[in-house]
PDB file of N, CA and C in Angstrom:
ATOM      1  N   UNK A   1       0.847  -1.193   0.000  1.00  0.00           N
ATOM      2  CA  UNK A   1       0.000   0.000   0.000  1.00  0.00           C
ATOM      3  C   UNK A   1       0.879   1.237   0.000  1.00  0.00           C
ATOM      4  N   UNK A   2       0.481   1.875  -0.959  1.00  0.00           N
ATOM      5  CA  UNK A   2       1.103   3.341  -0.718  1.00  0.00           C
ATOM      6  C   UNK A   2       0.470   4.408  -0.312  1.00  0.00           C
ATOM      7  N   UNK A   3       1.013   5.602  -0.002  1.00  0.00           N
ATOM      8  CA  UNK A   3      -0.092   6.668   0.626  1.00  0.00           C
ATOM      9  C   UNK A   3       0.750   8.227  -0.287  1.00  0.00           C
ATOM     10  N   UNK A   4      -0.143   8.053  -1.088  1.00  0.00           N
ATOM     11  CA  UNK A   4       0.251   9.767  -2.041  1.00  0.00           C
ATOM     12  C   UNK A   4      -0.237  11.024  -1.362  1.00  0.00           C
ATOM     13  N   UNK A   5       0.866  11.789  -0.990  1.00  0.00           N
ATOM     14  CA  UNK A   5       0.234  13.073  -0.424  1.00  0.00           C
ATOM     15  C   UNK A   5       0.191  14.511  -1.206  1.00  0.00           C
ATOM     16  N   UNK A   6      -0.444  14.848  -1.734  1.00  0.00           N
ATOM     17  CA  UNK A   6      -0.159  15.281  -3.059  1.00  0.00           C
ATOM     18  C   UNK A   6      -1.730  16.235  -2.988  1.00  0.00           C
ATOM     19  N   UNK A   7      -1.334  17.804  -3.321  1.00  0.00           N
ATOM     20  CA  UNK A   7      -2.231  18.478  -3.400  1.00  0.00           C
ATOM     21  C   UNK A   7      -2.440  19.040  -5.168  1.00  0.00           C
ATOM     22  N   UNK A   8      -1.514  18.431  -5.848  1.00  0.00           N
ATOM     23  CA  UNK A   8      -2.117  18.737  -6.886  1.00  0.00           C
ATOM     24  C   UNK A   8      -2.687  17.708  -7.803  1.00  0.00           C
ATOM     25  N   UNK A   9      -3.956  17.733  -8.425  1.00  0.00           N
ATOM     26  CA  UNK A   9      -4.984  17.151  -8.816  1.00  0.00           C
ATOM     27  C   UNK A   9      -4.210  16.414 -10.058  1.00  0.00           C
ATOM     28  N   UNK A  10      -3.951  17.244 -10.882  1.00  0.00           N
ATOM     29  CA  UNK A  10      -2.987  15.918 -12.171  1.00  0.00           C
ATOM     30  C   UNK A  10      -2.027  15.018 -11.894  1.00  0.00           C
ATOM     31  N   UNK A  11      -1.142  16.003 -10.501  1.00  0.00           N
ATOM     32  CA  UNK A  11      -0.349  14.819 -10.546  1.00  0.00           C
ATOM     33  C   UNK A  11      -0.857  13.788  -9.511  1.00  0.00           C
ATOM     34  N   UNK A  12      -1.954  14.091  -9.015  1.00  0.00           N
ATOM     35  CA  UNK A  12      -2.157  12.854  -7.959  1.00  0.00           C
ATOM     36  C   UNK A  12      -2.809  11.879  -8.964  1.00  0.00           C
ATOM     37  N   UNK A  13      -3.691  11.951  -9.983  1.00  0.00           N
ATOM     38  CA  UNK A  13      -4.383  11.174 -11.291  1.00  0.00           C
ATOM     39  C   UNK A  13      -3.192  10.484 -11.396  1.00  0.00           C
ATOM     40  N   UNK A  14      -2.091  11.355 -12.093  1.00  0.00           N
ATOM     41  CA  UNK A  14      -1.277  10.427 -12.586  1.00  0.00           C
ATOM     42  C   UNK A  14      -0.448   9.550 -12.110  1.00  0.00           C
ATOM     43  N   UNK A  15      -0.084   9.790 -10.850  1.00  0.00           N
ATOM     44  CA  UNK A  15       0.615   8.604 -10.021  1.00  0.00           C
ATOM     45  C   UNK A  15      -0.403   7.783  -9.594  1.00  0.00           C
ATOM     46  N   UNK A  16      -1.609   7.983  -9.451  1.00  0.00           N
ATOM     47  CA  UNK A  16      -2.702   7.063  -9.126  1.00  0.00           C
ATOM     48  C   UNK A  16      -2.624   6.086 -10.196  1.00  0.00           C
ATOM     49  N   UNK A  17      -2.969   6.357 -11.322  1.00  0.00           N
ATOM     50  CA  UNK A  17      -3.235   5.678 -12.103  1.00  0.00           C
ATOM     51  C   UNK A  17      -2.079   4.819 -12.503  1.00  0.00           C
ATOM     52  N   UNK A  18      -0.741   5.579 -12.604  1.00  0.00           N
ATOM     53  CA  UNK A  18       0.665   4.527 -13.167  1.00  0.00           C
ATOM     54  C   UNK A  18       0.790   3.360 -11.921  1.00  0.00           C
ATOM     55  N   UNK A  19       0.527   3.629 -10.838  1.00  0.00           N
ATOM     56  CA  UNK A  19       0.488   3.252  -9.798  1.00  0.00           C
ATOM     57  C   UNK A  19      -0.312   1.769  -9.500  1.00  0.00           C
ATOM     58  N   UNK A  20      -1.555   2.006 -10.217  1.00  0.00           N
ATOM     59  CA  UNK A  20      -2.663   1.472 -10.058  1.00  0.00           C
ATOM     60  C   UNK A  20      -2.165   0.320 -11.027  1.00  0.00           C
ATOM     61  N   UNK A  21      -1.703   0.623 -12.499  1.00  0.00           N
ATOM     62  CA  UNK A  21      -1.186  -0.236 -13.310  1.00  0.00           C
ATOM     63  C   UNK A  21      -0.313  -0.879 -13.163  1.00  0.00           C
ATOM     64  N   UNK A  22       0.376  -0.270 -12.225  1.00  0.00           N
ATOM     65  CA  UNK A  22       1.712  -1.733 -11.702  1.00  0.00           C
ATOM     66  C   UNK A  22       1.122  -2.163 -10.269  1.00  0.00           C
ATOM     67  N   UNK A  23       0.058  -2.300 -10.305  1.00  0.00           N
ATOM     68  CA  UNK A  23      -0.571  -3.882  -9.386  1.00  0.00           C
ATOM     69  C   UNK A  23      -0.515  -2.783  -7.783  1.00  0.00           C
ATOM     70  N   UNK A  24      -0.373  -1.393  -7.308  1.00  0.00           N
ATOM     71  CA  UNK A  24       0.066  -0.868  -6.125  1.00  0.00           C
ATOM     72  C   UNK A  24      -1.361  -0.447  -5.535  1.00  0.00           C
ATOM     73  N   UNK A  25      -1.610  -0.275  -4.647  1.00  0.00           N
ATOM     74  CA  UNK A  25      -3.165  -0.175  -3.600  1.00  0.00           C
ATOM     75  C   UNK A  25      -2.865   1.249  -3.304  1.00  0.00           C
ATOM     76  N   UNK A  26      -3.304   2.409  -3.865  1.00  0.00           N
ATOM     77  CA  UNK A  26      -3.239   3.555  -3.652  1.00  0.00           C
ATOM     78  C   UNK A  26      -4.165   4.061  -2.563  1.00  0.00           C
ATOM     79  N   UNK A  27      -3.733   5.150  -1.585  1.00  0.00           N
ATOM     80  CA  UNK A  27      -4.591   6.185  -0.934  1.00  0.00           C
ATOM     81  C   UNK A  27      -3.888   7.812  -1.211  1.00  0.00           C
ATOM     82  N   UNK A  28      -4.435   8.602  -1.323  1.00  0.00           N
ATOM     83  CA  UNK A  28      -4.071  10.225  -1.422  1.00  0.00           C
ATOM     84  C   UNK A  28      -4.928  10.682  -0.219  1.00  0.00           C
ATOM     85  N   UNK A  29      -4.041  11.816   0.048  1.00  0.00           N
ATOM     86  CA  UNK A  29      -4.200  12.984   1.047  1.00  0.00           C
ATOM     87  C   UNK A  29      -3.868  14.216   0.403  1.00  0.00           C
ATOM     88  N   UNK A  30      -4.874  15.010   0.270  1.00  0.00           N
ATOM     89  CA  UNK A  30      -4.501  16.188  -0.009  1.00  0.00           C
ATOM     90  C   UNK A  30      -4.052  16.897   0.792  1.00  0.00           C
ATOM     91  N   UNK A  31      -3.744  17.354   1.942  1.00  0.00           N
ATOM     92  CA  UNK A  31      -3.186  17.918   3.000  1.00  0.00           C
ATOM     93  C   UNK A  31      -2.429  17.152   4.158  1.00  0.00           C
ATOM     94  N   UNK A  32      -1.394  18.079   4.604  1.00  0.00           N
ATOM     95  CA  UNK A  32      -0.405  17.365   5.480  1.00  0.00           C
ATOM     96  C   UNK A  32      -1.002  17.136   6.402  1.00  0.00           C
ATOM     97  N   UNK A  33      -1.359  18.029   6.931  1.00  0.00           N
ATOM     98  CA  UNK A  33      -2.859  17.309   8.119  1.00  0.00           C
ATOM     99  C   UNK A  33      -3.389  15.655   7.955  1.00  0.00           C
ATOM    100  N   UNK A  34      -4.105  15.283   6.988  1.00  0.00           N
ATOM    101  CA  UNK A  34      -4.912  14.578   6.878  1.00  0.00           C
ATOM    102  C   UNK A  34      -3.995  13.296   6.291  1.00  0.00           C
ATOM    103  N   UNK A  35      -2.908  13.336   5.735  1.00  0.00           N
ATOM    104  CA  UNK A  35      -1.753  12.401   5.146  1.00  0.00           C
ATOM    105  C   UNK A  35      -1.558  12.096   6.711  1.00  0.00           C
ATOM    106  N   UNK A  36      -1.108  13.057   7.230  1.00  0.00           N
ATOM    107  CA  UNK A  36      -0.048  12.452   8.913  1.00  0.00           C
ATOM    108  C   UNK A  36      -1.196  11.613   9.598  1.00  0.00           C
ATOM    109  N   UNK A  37      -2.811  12.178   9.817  1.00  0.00           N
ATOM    110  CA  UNK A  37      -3.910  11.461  10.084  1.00  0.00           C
ATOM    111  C   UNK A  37      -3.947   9.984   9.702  1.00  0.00           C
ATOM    112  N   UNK A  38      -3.923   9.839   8.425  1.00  0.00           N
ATOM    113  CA  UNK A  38      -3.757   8.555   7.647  1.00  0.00           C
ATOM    114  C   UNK A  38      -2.449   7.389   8.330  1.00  0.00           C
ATOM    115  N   UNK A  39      -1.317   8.295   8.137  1.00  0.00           N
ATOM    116  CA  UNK A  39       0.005   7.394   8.349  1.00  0.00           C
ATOM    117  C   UNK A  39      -0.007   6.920  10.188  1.00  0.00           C
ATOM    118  N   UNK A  40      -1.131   8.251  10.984  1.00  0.00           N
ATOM    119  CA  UNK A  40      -1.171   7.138  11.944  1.00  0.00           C
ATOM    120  C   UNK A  40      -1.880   6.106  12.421  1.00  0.00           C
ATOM    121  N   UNK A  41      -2.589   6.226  11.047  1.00  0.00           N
ATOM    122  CA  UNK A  41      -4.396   4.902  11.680  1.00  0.00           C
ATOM    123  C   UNK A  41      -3.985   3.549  10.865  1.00  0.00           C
ATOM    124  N   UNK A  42      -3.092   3.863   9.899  1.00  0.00           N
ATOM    125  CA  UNK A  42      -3.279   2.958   8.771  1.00  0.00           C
ATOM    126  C   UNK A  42      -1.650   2.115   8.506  1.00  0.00           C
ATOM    127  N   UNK A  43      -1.380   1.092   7.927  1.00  0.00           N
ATOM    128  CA  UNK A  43       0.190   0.948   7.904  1.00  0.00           C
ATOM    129  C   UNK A  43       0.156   0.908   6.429  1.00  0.00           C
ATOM    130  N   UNK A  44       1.106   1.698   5.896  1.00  0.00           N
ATOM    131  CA  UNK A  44       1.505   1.836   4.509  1.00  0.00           C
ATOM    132  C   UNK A  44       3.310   1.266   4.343  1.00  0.00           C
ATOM    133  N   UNK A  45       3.179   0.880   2.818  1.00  0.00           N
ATOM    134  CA  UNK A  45       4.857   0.431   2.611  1.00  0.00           C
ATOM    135  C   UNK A  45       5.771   1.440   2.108  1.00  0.00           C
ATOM    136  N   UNK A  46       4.998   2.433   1.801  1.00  0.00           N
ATOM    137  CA  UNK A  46       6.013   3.624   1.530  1.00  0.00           C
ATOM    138  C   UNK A  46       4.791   5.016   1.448  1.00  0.00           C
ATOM    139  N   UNK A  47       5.289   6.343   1.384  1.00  0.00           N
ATOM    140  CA  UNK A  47       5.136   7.464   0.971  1.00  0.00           C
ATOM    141  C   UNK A  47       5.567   7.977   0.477  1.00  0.00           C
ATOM    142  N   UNK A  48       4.841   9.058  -0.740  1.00  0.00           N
ATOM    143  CA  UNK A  48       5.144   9.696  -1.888  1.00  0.00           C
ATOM    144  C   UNK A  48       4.671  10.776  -0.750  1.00  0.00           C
ATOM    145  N   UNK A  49       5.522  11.883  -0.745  1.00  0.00           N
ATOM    146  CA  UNK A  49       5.263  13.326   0.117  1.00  0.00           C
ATOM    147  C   UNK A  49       5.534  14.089  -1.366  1.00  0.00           C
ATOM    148  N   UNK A  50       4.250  15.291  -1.425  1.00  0.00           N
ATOM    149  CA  UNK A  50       4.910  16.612  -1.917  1.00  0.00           C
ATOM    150  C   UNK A  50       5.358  17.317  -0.804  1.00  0.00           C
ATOM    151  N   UNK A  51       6.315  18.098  -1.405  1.00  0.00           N
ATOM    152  CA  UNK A  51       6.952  19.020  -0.247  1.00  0.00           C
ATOM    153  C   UNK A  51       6.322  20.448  -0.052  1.00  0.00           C
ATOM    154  N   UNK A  52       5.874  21.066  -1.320  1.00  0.00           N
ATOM    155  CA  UNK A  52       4.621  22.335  -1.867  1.00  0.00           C
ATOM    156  C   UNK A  52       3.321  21.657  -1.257  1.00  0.00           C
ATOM    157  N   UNK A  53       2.750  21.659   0.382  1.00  0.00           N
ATOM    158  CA  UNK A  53       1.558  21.154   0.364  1.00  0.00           C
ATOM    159  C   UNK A  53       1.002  22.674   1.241  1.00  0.00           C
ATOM    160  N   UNK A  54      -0.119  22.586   1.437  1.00  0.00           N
ATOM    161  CA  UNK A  54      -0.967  24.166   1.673  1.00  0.00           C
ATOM    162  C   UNK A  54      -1.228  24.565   2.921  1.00  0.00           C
ATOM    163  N   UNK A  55      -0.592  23.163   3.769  1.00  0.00           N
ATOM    164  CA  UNK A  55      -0.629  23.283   5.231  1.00  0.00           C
ATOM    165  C   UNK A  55       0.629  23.457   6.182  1.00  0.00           C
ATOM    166  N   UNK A  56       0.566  21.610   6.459  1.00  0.00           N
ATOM    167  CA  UNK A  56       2.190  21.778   6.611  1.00  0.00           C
ATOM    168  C   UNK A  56       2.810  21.320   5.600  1.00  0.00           C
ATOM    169  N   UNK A  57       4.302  21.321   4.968  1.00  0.00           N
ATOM    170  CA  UNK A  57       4.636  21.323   4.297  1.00  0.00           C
ATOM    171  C   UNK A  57       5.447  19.852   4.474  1.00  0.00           C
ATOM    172  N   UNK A  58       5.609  19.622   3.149  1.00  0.00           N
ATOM    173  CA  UNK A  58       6.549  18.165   3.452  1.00  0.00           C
ATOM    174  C   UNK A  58       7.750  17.819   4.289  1.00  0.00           C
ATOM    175  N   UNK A  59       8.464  19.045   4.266  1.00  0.00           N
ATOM    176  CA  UNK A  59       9.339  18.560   5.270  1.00  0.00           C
ATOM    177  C   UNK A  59       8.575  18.377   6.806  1.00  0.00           C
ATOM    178  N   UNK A  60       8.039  19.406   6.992  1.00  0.00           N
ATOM    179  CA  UNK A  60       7.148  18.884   8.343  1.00  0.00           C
ATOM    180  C   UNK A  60       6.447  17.114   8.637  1.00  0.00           C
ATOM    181  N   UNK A  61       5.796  17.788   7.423  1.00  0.00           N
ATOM    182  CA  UNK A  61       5.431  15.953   7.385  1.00  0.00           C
ATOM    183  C   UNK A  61       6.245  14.676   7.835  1.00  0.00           C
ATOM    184  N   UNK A  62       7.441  14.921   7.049  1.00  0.00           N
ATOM    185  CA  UNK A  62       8.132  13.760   6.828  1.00  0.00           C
ATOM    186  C   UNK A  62       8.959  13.999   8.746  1.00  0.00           C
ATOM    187  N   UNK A  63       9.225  15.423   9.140  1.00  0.00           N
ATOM    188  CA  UNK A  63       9.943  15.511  10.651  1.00  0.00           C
ATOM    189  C   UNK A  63       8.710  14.671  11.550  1.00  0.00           C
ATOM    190  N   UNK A  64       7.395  14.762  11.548  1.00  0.00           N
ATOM    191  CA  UNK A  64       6.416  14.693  11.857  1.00  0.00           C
ATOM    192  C   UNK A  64       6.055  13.414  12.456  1.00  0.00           C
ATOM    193  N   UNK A  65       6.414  12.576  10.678  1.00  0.00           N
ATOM    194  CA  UNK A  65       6.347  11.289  10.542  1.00  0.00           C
ATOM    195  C   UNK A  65       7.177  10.297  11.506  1.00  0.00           C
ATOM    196  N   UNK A  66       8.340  10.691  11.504  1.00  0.00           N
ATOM    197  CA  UNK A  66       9.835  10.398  12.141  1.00  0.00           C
ATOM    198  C   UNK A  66       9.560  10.274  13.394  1.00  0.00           C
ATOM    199  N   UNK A  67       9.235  11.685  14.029  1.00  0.00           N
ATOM    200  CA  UNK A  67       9.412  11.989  15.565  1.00  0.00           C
ATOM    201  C   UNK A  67       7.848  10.804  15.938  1.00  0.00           C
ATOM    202  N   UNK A  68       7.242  10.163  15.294  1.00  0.00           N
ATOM    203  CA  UNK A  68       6.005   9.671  15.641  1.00  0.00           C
ATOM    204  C   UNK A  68       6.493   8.004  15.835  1.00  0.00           C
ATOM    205  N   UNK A  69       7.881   7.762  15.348  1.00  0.00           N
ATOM    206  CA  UNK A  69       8.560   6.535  14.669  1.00  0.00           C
ATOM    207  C   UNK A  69       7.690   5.792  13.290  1.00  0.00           C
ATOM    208  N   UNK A  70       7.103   6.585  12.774  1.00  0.00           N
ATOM    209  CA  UNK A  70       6.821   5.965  11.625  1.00  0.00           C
ATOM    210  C   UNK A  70       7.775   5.827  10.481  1.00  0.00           C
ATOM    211  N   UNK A  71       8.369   4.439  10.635  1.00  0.00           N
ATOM    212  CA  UNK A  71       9.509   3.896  10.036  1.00  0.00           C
ATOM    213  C   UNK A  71       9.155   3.444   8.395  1.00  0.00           C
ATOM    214  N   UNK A  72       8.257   3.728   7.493  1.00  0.00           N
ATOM    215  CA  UNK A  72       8.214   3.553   6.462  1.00  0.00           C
ATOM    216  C   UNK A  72       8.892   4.535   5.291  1.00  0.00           C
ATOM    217  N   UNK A  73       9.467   4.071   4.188  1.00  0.00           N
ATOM    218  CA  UNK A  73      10.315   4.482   3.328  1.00  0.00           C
ATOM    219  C   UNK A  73       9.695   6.011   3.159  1.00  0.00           C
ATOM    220  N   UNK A  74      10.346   7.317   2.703  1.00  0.00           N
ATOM    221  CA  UNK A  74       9.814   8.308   2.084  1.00  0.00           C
ATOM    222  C   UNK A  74      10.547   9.049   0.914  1.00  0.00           C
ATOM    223  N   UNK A  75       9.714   9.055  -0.262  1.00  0.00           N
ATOM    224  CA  UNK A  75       9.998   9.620  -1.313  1.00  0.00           C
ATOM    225  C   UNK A  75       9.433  10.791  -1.202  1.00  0.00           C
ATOM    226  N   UNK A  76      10.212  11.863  -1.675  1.00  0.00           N
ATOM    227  CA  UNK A  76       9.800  13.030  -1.171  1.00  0.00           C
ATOM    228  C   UNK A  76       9.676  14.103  -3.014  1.00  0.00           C
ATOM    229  N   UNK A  77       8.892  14.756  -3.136  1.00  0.00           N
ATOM    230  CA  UNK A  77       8.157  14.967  -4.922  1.00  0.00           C
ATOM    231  C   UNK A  77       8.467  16.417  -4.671  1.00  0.00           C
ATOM    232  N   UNK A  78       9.111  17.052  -5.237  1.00  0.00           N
ATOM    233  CA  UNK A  78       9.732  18.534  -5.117  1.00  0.00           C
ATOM    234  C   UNK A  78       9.908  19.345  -6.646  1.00  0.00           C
ATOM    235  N   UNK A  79       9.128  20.511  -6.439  1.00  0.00           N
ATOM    236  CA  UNK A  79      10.193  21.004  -7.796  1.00  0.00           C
ATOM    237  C   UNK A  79      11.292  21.668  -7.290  1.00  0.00           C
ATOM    238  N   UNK A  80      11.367  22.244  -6.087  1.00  0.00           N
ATOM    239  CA  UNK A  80      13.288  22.867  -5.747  1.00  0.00           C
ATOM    240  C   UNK A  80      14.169  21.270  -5.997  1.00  0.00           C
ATOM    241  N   UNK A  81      14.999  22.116  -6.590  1.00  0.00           N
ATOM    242  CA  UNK A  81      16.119  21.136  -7.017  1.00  0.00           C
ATOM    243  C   UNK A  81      17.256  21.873  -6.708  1.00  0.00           C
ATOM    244  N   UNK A  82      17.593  22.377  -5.517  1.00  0.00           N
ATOM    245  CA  UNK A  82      18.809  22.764  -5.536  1.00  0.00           C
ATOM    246  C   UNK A  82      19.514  22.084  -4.101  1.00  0.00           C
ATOM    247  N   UNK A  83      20.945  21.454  -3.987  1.00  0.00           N
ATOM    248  CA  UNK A  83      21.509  20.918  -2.988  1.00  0.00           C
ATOM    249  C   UNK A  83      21.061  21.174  -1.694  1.00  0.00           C
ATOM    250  N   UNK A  84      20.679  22.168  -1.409  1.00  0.00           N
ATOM    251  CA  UNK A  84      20.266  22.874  -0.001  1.00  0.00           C
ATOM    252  C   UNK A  84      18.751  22.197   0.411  1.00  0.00           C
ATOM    253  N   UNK A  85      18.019  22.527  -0.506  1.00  0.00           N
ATOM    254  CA  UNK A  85      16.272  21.335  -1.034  1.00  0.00           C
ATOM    255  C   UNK A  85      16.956  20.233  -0.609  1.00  0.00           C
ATOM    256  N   UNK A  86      17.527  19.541  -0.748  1.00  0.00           N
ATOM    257  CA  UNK A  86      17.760  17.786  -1.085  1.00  0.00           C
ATOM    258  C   UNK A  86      18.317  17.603   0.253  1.00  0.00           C
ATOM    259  N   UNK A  87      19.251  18.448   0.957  1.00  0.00           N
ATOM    260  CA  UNK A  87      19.473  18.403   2.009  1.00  0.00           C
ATOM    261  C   UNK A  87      18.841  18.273   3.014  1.00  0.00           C
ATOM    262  N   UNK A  88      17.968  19.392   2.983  1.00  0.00           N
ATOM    263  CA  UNK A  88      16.774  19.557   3.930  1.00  0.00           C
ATOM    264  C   UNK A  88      15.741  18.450   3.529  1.00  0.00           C
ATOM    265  N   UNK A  89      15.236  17.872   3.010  1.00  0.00           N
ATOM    266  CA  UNK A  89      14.735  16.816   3.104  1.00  0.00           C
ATOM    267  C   UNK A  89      15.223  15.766   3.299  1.00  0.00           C
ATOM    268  N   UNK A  90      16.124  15.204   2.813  1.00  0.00           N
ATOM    269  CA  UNK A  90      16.761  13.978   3.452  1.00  0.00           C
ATOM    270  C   UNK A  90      17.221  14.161   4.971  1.00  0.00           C
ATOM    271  N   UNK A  91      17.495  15.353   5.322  1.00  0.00           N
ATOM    272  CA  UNK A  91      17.656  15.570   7.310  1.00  0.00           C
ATOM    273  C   UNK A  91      16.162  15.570   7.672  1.00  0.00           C
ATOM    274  N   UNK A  92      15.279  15.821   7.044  1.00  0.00           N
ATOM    275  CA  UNK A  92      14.263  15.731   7.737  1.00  0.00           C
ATOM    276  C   UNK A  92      13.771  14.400   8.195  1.00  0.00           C
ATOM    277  N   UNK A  93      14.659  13.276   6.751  1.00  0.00           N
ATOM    278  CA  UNK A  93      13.998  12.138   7.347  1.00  0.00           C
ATOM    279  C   UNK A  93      13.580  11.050   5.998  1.00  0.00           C
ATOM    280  N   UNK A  94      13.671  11.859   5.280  1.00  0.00           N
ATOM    281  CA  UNK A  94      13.020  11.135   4.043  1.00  0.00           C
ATOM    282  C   UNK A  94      14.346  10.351   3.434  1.00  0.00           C
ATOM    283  N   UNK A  95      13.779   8.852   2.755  1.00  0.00           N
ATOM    284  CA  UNK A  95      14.832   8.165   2.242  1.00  0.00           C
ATOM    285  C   UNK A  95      15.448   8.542   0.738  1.00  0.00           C
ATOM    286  N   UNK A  96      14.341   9.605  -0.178  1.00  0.00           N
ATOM    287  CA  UNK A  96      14.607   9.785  -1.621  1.00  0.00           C
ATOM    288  C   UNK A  96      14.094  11.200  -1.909  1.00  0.00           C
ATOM    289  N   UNK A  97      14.695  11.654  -2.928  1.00  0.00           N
ATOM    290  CA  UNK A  97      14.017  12.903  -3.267  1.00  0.00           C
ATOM    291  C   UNK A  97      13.757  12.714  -4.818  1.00  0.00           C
ATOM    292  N   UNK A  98      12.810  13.127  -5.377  1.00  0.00           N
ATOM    293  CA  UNK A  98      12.443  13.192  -6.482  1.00  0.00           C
ATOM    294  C   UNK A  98      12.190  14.441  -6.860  1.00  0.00           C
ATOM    295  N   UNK A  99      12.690  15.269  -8.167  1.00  0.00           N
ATOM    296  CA  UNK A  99      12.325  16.577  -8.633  1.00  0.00           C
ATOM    297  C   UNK A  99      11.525  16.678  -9.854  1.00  0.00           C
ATOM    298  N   UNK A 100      10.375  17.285  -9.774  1.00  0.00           N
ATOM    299  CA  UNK A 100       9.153  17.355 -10.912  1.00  0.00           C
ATOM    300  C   UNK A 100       9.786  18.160 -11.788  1.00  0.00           C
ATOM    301  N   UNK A 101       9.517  18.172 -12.909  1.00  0.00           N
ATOM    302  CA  UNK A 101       8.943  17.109 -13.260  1.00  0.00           C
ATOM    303  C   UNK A 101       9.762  15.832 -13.780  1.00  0.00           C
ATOM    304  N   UNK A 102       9.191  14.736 -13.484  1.00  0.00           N
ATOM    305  CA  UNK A 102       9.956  13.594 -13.297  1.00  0.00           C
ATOM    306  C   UNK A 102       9.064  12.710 -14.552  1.00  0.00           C
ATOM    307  N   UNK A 103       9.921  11.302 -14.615  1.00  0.00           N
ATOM    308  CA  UNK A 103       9.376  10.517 -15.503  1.00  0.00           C
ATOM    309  C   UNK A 103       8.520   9.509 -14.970  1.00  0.00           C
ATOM    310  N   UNK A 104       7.959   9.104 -14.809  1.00  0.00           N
ATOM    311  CA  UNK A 104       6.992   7.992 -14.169  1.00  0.00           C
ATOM    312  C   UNK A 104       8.284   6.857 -14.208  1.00  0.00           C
ATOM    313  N   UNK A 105       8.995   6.504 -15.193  1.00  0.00           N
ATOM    314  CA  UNK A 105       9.819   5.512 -15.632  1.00  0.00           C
ATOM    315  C   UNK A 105      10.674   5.411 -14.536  1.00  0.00           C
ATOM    316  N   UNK A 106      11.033   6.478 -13.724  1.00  0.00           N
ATOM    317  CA  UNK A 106      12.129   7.113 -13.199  1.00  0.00           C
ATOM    318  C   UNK A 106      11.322   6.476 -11.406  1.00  0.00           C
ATOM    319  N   UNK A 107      10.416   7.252 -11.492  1.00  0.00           N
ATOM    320  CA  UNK A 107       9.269   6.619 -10.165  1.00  0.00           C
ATOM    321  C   UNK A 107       9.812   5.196  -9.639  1.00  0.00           C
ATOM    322  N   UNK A 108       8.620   4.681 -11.224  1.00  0.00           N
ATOM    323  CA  UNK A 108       8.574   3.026 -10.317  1.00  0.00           C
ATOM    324  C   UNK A 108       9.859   2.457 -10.514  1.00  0.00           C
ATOM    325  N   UNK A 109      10.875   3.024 -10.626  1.00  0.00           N
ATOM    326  CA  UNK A 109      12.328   2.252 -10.533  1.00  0.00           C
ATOM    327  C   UNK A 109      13.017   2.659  -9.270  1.00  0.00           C
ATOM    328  N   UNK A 110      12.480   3.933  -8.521  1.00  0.00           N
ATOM    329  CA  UNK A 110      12.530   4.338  -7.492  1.00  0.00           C
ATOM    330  C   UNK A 110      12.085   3.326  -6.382  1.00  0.00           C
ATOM    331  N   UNK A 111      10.829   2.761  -6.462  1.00  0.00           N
ATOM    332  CA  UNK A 111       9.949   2.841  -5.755  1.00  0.00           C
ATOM    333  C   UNK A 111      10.236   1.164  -5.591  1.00  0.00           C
ATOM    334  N   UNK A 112      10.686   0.452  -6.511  1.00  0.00           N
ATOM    335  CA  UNK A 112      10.495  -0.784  -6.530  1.00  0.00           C
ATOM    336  C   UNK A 112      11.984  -1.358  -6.758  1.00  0.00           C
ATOM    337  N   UNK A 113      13.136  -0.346  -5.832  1.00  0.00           N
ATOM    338  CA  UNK A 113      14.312  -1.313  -5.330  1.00  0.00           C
ATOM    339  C   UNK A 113      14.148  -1.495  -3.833  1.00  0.00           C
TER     340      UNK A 113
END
């Protein structure tokens, strides 16, 4: 099971759906609120975090996630792409960073070592 946290509407379709086609049990959260809600009722095998979310923001999330010991993998969906970005998310906690726009190809090769 995965848990997409993702406030924007195309790209949550579209990882839903590529997602859906390689055999994966999707849930989305549009808000960091309601994602962190999720990750504590529910057990998932990984998270897709945006880091641009309208509440708290992904790095929160993912510090959030951590300080809660929720030990599942995190891919973290960003358009900053600069060393300082990648930094700060991987200290926050997250195992991967991904920068949009990305290839789906690029994803599930991510997602499925």
């Amino acid at each position: 099971r995965i848990l997409v946290i993702e406030d924007d509407e195309l790209t949550t379709q579209a990882l839903t759906a590529v997602l859906t086609a390689h055999h994966y049990a999707v849930e989305v959260a549009e808000t960091g609120a309601s994602g962190l809600e999720l990750l504590e009722s529910f057990e998932y095998d990984l998270l897709i975090l945006d880091v641009g979310l309208p509440d708290l923001d992904g790095i929160q999330v993912c510090q959030q996630a951590r300080a809660a010991s929720i030990a599942i993998p995190i891919l973290l969906l960003t358009a900053h792409d600069s060393h300082h970005d990648r930094a700060l998310g991987l200290d926050a906690g997250a195992d991967d960073y991904l920068v949009k726009p990305f290839s789906m190809e690029e994803l599930l090769l991510r997602i499925e070592v």
